[in-house]
C-alpha atoms as a PDB file:
ATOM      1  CA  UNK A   1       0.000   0.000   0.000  1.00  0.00           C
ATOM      2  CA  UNK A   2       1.201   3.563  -0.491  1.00  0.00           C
ATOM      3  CA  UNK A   3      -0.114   7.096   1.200  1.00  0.00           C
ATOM      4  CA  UNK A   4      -0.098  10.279  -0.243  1.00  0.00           C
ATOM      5  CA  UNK A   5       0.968  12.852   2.352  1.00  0.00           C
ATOM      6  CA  UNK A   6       0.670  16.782   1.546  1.00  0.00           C
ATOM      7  CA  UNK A   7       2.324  19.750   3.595  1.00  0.00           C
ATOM      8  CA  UNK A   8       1.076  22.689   2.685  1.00  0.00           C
ATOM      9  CA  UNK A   9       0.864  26.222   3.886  1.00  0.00           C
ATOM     10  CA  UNK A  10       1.344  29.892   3.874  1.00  0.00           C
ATOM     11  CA  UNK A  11       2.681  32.251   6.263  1.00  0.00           C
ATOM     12  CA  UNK A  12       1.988  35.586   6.111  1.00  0.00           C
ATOM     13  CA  UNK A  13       2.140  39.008   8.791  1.00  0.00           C
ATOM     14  CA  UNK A  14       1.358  42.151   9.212  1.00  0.00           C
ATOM     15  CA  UNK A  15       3.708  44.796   7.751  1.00  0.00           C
ATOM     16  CA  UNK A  16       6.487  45.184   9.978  1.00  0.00           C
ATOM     17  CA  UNK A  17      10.176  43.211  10.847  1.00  0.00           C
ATOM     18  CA  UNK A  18       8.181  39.863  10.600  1.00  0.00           C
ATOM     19  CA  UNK A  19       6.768  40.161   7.030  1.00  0.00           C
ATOM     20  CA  UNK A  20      10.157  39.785   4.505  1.00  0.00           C
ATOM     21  CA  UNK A  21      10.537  36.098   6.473  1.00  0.00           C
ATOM     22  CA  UNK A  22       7.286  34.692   5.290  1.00  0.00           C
ATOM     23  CA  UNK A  23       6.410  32.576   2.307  1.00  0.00           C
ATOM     24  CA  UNK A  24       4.059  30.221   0.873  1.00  0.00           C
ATOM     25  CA  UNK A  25       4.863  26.613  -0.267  1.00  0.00           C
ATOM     26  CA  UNK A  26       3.350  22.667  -0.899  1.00  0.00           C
ATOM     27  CA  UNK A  27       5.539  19.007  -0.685  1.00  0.00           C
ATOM     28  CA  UNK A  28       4.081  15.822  -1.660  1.00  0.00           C
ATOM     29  CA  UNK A  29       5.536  12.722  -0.467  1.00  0.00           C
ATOM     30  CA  UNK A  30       4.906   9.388  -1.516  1.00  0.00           C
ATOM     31  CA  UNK A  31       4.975   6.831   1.179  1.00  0.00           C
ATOM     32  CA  UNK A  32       5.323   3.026   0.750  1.00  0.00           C
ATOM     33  CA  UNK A  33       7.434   0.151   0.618  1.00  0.00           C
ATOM     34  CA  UNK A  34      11.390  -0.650  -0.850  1.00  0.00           C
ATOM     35  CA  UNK A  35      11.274   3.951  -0.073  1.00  0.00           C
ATOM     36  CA  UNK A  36      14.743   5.302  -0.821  1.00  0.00           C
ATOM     37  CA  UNK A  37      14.436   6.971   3.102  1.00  0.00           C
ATOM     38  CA  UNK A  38      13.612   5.276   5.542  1.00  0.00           C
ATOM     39  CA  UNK A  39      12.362   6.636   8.727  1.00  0.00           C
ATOM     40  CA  UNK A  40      14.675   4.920  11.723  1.00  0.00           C
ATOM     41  CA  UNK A  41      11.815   3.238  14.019  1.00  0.00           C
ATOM     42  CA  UNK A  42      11.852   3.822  17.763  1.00  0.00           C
ATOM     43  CA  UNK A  43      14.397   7.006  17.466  1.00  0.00           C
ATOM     44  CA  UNK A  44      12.044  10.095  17.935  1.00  0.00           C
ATOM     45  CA  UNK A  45      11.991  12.403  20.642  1.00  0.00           C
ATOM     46  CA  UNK A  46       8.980  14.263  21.339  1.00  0.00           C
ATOM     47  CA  UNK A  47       8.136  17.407  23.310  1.00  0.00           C
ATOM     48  CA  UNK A  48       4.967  19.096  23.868  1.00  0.00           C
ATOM     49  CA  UNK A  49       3.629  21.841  25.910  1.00  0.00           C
ATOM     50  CA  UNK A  50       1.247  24.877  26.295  1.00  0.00           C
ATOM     51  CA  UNK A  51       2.718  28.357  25.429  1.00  0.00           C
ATOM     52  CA  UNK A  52       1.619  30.920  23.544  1.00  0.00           C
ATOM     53  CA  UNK A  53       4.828  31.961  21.585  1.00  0.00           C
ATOM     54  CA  UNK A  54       2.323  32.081  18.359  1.00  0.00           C
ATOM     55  CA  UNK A  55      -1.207  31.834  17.912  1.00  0.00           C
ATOM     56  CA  UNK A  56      -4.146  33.954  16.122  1.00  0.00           C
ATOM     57  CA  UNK A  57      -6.837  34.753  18.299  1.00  0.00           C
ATOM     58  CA  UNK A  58      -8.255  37.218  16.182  1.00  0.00           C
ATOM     59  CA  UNK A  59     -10.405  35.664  13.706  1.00  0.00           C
ATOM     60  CA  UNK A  60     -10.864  38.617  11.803  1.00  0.00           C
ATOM     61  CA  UNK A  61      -7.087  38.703  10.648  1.00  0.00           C
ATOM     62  CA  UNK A  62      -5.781  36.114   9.341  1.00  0.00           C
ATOM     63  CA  UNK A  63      -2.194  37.337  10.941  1.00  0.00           C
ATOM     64  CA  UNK A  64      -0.859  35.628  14.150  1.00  0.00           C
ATOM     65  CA  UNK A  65       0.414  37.336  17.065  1.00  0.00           C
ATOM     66  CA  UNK A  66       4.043  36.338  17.893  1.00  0.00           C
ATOM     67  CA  UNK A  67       5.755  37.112  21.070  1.00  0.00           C
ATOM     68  CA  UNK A  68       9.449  37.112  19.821  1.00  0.00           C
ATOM     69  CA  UNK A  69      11.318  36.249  22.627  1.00  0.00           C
ATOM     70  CA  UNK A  70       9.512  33.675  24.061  1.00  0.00           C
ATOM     71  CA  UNK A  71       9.172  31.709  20.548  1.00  0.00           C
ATOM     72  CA  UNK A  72      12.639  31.757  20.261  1.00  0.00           C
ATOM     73  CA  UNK A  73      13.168  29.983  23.317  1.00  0.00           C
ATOM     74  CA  UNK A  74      10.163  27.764  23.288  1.00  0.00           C
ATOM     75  CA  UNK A  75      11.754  26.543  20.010  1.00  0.00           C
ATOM     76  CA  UNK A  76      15.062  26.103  21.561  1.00  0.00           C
ATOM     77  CA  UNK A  77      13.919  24.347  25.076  1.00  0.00           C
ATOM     78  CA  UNK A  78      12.106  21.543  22.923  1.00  0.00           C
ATOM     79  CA  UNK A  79      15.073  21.100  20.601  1.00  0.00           C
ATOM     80  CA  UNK A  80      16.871  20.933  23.384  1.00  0.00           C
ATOM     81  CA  UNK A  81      14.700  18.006  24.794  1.00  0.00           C
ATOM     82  CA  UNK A  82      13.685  15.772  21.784  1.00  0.00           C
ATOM     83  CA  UNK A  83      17.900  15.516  21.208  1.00  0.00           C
ATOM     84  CA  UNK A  84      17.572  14.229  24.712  1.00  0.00           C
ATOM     85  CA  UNK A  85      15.226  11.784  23.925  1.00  0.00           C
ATOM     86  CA  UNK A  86      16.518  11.257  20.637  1.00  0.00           C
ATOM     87  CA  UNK A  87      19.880  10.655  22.307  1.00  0.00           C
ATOM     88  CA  UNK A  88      18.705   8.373  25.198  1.00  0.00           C
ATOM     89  CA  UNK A  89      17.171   5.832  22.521  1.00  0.00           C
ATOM     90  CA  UNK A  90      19.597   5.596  19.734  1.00  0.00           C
ATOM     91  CA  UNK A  91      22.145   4.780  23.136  1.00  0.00           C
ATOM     92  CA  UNK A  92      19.581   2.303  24.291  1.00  0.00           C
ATOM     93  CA  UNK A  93      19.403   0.503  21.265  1.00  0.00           C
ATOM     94  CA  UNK A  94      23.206   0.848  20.976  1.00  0.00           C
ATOM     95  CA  UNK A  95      23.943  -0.854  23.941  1.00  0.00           C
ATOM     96  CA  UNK A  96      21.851  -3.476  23.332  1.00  0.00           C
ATOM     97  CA  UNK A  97      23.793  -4.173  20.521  1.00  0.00           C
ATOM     98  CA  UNK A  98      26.633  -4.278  22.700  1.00  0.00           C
ATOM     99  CA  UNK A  99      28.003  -1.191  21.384  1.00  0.00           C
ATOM    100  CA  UNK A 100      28.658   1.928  24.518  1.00  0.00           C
ATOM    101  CA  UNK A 101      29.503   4.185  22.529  1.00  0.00           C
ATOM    102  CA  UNK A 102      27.732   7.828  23.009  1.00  0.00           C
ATOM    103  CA  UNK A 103      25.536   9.731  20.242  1.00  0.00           C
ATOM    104  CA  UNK A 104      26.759  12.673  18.815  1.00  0.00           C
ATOM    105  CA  UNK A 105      26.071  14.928  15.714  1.00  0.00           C
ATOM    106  CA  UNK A 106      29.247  13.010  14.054  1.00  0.00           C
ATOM    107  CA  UNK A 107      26.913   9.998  13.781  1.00  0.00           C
ATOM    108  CA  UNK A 108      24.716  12.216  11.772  1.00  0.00           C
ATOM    109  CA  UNK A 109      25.846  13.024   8.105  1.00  0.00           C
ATOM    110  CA  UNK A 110      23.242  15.543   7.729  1.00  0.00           C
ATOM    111  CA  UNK A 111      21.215  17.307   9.297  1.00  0.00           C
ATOM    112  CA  UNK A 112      18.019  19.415   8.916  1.00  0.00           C
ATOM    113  CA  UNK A 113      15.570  22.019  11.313  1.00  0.00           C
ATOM    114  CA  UNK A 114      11.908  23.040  10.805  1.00  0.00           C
ATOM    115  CA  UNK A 115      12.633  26.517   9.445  1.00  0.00           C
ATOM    116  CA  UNK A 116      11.349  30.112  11.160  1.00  0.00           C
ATOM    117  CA  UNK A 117      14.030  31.524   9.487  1.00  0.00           C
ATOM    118  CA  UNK A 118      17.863  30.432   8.422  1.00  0.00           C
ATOM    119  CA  UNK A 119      19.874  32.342  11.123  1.00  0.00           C
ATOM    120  CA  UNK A 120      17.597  30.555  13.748  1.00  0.00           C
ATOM    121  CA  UNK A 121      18.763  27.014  12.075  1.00  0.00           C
ATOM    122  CA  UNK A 122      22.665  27.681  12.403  1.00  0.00           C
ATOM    123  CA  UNK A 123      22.131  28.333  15.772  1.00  0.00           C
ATOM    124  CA  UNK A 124      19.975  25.612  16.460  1.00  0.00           C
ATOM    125  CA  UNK A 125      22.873  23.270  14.828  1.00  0.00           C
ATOM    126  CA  UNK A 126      25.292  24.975  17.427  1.00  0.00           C
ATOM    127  CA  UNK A 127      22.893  23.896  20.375  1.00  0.00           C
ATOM    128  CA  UNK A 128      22.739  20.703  19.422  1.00  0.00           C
ATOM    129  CA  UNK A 129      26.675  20.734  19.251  1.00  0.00           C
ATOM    130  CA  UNK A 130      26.754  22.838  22.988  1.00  0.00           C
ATOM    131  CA  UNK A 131      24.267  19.737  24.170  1.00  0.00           C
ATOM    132  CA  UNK A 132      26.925  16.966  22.674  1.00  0.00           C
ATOM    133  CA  UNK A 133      29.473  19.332  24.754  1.00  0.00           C
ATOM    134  CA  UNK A 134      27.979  19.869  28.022  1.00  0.00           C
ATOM    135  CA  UNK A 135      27.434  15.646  27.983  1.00  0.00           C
ATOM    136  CA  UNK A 136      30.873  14.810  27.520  1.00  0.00           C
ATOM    137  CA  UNK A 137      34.048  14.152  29.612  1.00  0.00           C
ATOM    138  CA  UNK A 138      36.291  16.641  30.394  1.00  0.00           C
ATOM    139  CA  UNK A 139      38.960  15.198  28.303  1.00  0.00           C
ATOM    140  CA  UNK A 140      36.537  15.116  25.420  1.00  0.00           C
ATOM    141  CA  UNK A 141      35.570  18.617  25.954  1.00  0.00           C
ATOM    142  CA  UNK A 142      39.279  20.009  25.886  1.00  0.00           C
ATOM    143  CA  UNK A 143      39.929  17.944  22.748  1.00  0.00           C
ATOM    144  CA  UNK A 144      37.022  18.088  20.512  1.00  0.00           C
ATOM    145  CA  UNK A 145      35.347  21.573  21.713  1.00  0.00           C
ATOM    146  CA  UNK A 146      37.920  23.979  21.205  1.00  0.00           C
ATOM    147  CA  UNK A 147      37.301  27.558  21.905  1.00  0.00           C
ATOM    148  CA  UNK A 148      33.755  26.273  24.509  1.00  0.00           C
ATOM    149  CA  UNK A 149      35.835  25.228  27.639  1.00  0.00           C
ATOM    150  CA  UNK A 150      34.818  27.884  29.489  1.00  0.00           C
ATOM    151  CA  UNK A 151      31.300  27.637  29.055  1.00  0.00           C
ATOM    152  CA  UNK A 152      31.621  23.921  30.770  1.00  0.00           C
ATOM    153  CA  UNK A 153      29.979  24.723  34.023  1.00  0.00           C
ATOM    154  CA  UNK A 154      26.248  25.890  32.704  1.00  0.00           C
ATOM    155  CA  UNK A 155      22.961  23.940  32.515  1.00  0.00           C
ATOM    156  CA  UNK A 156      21.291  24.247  29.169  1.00  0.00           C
ATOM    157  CA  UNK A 157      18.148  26.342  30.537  1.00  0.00           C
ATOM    158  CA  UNK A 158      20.719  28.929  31.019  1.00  0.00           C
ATOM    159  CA  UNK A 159      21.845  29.205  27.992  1.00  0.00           C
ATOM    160  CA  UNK A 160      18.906  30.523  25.949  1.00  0.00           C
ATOM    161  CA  UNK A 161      20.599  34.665  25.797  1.00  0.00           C
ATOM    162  CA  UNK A 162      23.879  34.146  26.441  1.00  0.00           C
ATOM    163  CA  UNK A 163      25.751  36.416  23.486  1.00  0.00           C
ATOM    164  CA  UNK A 164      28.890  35.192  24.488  1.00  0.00           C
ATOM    165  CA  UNK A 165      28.286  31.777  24.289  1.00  0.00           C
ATOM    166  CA  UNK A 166      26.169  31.867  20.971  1.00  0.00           C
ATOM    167  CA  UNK A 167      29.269  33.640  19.620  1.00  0.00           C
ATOM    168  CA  UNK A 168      31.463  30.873  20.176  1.00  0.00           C
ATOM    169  CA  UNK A 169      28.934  28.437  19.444  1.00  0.00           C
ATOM    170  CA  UNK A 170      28.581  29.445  16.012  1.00  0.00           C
ATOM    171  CA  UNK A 171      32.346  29.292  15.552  1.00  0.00           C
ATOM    172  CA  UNK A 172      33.169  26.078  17.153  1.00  0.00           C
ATOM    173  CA  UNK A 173      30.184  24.751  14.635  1.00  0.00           C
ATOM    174  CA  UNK A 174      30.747  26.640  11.467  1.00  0.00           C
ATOM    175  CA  UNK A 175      32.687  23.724   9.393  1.00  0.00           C
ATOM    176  CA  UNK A 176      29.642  21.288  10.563  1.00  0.00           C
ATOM    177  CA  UNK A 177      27.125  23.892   9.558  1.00  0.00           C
ATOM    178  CA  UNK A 178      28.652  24.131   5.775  1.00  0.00           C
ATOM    179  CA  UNK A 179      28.763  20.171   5.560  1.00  0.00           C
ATOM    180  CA  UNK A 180      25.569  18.914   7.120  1.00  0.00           C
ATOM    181  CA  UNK A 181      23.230  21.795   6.933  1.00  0.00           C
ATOM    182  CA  UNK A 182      23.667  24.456   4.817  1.00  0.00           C
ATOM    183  CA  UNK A 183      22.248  23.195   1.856  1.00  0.00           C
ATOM    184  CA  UNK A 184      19.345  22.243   3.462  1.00  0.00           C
ATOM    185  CA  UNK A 185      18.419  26.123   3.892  1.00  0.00           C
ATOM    186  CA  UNK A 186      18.437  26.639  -0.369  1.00  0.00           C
ATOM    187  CA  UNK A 187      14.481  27.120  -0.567  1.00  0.00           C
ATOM    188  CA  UNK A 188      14.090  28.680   2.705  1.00  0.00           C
ATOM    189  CA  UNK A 189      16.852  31.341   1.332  1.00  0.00           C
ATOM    190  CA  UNK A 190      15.185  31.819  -1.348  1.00  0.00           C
ATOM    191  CA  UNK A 191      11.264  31.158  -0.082  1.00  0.00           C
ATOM    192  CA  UNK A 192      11.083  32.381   3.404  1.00  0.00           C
ATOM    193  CA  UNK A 193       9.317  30.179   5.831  1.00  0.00           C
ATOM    194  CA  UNK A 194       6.736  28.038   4.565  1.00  0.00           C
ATOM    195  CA  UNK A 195       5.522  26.694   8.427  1.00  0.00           C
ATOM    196  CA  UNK A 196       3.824  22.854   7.752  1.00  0.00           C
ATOM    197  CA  UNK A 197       6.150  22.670   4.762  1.00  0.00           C
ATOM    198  CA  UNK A 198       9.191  23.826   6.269  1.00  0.00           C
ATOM    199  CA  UNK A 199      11.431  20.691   6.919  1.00  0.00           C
ATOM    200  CA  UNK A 200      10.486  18.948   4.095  1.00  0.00           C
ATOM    201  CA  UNK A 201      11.398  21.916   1.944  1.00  0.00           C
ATOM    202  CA  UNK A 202      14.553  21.263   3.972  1.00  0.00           C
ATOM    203  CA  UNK A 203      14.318  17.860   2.618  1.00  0.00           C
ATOM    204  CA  UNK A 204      14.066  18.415  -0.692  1.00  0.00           C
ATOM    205  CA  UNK A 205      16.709  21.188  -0.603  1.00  0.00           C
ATOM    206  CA  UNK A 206      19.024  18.639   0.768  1.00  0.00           C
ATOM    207  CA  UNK A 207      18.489  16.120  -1.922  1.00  0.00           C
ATOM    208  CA  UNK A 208      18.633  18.511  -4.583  1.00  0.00           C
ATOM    209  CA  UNK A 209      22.037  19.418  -3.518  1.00  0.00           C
ATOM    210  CA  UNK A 210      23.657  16.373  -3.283  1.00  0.00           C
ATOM    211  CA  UNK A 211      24.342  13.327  -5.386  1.00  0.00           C
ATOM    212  CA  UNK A 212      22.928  10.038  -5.142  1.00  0.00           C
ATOM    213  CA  UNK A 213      26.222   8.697  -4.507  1.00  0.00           C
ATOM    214  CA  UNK A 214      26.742  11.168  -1.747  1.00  0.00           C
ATOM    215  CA  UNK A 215      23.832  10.621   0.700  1.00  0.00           C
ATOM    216  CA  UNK A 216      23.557   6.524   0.025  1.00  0.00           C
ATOM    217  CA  UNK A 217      23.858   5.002   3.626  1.00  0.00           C
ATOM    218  CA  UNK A 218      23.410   8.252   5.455  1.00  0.00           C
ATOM    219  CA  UNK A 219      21.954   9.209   8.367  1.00  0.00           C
ATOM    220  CA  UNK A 220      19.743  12.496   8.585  1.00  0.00           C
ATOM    221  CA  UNK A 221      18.808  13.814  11.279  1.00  0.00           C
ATOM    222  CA  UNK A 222      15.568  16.299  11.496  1.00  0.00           C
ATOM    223  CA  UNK A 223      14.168  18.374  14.014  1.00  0.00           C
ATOM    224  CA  UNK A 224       9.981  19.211  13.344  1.00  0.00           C
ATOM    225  CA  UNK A 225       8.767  21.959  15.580  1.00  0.00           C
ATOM    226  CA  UNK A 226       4.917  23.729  15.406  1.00  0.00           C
ATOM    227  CA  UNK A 227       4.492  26.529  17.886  1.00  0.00           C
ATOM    228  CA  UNK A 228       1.911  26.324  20.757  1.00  0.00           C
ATOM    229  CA  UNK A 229       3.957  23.594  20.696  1.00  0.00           C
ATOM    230  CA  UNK A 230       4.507  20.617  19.847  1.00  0.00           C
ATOM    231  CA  UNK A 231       8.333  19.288  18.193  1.00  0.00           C
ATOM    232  CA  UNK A 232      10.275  15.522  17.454  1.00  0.00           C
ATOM    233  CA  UNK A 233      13.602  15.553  16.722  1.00  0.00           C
ATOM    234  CA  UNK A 234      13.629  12.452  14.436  1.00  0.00           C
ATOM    235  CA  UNK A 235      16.118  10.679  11.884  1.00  0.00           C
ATOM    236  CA  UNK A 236      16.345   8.956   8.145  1.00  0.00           C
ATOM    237  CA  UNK A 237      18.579   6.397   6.813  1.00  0.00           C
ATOM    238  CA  UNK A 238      19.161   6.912   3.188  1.00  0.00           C
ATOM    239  CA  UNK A 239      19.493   3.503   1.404  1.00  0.00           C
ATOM    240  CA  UNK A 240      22.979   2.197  -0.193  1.00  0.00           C
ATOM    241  CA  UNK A 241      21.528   1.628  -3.460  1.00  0.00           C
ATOM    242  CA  UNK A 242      22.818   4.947  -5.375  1.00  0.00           C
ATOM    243  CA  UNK A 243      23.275   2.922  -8.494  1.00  0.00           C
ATOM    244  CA  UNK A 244      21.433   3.977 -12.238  1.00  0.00           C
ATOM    245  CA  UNK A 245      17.724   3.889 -12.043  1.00  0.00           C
ATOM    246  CA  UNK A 246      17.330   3.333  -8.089  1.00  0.00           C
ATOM    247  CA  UNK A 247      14.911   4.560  -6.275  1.00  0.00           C
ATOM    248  CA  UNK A 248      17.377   6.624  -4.370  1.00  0.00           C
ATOM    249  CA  UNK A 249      18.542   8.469  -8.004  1.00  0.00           C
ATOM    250  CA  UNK A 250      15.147   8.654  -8.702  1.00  0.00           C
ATOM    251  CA  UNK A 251      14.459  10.549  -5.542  1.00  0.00           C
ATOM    252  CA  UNK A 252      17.216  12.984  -5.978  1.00  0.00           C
ATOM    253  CA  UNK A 253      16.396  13.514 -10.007  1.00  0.00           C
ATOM    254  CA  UNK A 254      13.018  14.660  -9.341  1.00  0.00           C
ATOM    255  CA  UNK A 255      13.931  17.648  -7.336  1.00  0.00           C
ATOM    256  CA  UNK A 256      17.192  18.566  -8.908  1.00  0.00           C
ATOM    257  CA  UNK A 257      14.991  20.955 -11.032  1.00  0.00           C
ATOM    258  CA  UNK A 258      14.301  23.156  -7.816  1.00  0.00           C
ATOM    259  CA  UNK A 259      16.596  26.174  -8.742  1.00  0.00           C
ATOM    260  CA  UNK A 260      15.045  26.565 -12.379  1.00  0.00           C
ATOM    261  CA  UNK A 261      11.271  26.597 -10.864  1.00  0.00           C
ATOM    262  CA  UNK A 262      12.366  29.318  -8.015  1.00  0.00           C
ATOM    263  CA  UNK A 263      14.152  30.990 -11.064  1.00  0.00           C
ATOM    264  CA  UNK A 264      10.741  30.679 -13.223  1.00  0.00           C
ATOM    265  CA  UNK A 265       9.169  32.834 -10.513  1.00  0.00           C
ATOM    266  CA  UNK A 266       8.482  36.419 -11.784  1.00  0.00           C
ATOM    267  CA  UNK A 267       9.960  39.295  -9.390  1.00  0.00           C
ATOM    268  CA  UNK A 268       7.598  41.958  -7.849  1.00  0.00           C
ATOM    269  CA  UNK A 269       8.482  45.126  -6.094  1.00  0.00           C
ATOM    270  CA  UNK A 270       8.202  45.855  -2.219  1.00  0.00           C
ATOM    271  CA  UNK A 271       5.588  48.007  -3.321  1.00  0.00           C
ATOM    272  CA  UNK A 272       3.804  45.556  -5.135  1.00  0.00           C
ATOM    273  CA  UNK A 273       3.795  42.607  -2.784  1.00  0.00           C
ATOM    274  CA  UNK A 274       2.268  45.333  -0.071  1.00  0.00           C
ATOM    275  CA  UNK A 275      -0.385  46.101  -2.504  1.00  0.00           C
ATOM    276  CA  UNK A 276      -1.171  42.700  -2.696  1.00  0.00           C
ATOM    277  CA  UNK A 277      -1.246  42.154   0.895  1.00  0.00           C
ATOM    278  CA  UNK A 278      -3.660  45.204   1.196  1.00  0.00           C
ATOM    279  CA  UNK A 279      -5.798  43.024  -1.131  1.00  0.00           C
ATOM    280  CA  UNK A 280      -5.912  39.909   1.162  1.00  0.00           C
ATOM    281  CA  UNK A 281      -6.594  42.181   3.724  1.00  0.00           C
ATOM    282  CA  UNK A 282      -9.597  43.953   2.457  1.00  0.00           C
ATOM    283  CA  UNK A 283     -11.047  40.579   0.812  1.00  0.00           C
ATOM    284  CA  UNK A 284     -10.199  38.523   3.825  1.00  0.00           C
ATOM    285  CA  UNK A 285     -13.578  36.625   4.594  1.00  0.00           C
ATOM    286  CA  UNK A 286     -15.523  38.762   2.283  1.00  0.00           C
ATOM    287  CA  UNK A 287     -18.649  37.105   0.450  1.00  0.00           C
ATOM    288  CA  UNK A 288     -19.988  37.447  -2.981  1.00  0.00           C
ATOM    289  CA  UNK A 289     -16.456  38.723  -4.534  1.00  0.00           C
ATOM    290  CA  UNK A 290     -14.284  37.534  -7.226  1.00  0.00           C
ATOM    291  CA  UNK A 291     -10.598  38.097  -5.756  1.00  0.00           C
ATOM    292  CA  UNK A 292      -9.026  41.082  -8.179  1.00  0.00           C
ATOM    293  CA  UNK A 293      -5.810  40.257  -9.883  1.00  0.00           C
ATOM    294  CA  UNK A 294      -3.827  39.030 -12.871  1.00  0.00           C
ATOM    295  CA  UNK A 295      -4.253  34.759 -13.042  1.00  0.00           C
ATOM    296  CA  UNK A 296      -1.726  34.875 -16.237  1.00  0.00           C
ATOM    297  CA  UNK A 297       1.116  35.338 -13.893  1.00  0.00           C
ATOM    298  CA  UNK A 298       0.435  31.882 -12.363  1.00  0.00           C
ATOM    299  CA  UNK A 299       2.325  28.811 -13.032  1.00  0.00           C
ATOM    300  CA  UNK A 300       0.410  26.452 -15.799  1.00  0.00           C
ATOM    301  CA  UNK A 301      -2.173  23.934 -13.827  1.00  0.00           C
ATOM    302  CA  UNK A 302      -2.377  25.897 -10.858  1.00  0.00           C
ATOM    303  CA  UNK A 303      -5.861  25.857  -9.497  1.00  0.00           C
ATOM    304  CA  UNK A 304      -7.272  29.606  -7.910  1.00  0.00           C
ATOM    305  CA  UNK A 305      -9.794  31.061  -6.360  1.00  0.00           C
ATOM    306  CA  UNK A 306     -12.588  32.517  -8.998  1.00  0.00           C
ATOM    307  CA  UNK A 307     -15.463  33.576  -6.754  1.00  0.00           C
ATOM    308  CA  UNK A 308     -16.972  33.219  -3.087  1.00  0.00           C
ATOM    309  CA  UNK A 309     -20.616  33.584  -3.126  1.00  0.00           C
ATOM    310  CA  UNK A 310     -23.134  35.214  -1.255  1.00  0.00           C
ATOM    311  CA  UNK A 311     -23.223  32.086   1.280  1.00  0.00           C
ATOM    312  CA  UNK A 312     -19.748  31.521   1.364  1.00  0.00           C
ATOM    313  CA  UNK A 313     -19.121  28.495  -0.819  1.00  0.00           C
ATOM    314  CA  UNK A 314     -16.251  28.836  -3.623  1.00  0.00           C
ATOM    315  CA  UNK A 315     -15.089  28.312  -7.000  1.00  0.00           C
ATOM    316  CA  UNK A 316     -11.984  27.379  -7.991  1.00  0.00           C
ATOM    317  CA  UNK A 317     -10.823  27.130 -11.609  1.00  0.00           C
ATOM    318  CA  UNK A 318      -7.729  26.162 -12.766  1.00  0.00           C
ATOM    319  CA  UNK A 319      -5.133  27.943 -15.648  1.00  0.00           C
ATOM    320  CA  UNK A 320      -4.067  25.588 -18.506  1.00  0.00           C
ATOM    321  CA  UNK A 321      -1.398  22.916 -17.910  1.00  0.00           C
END
């Protein structure tokens, strides 16, 4: 049997700091047997809780209200404890194995983050790498963490505004950064955040960046966060079969065509895009309108909104594939 999973979704805000970081994007995954990933089954970490770092009480607007600080911190505290989990099950089912090794991101080739926006993600690697840090023996710590030594002595809560210690995070990870995650970031660059989407636009970005050859037998890792919140830090293994018509080259073939489509995209003006933002706003659960602009500029086969009547139902139509 196979299952047709969609993420879709659009994220949009007022006009302000927040607005340049939004976007608007779909996946589709196929999911089924002999699958070129493969998720790893009992490795996810999961952590939930009530906060209200981002929510939209006012149904009248379809903008949410975002408390800055605190989402940045809710985000970090639960990637902080999924890798926890993550971490205390992939050692479980090491040891069993007989193997005592500890996890750390160097048994992860790659790595991607649900995606608010990319600066967030670098850091995020780097807490990951200060968690693999604060867990390790002293002589591991001298050896391996250059440059963090004297950040040994604090507790992860206390780490969530410490400049000094995100500086030297981000330079103790940088080289790890460029080789697990970077690439990863190439349509939220270029796409801004795209919320349900987010990680599996990280996904794709990822597989459109790298050869077959390159990813067969890897691990990568991903981190899924939705405000409010609930977040699993999570992990694929990429199958060894890289060879001519696999399902793994397959895979990576059918998104390698992601920079042309983002460069097929027609450019608008600040100006513009504000306009059209003004639109949403004044249409925004309006009845008994067709929604104004120009449906040539859309892709062929996209389907769009023609008309909400009088009792709220709506047409959709669809431009020529």
């Amino acid at each position: 049997r196979y299952a047709l999973v969609v993420c879709g979704d659009i994220a949009v805000y007022p006009s302000g700091n927040a607005r340049p970081t939004g976007g608007a994007g779909a996946v589709a995954m196929l999911i089924g047997p002999k699958a070129p990933l493969v998720l790893e089954q009992g490795l996810r970490g999961t952590h939930m809780e009530n906060a209200y770092d981002f929510y939209k009480p006012n149904l009248a607007s379809e903008y949410p209200l975002v408390d800055g600080k605190l989402s940045i911190q809710c985000y970090f505290r639960a990637l902080d404890r999924c890798y926890a989990a993550y971490r205390k099950k992939i050692q479980n089912q090491w040891k069993q194995a007989g193997n005592n090794q500890p996890f750390t991101l160097d048994d992860v080739q790659y790595m991607i983050f649900h995606t608010p926006f990319c600066k967030m993600v670098q850091k995020s690697l780097a807490r990951l790498m200060l968690s693999d840090f604060l867990s390790s023996s002293s002589d591991t710590q001298s050896n391996l963490y250059k440059g963090l030594e004297a950040f040994r002595s604090l507790k992860l809560e206390e780490t969530y505004t410490n400049k000094d210690l995100d500086k030297a995070l981000l330079k103790a990870s940088l080289d790890m950064f460029n080789k697990k995650t970077k690439a990863s970031l190439y349509l939220s660059t270029n796409n801004g955040n795209m919320y349900t989407s987010s990680l599996y636009g990280c996904l794709a970005s990822l597989l459109s960046h790298h050869s077959a050859q390159e990813l067969a037998g890897s691990r990568i890792g991903a981190f899924s966060y939705g405000s409010g919140l609930a977040a699993s830090f999570f992990s694929f293994r990429v199958s060894k079969d890289a060879s001519p018509g696999s399902a793994l080259e397959n895979l990576v073939s059918s998104v390698s065509d992601l920079p042309k489509r983002l460069d097929s995209r027609r450019r608008m003006s600040p100006e513009e895009f504000t306009d059209i933002m003004n639109q949403r706003e004044q249409f925004y659960h309006k009845v008994n309108y067709s929604p104004p602009g120009d449906t040539g500029n859309l892709f062929p086969g996209t389907w769009y909104l023609e008309r909400v009547d009088e009792m709220h139902r709506r047409k959709y139509a669809r431009r020529p594939v």
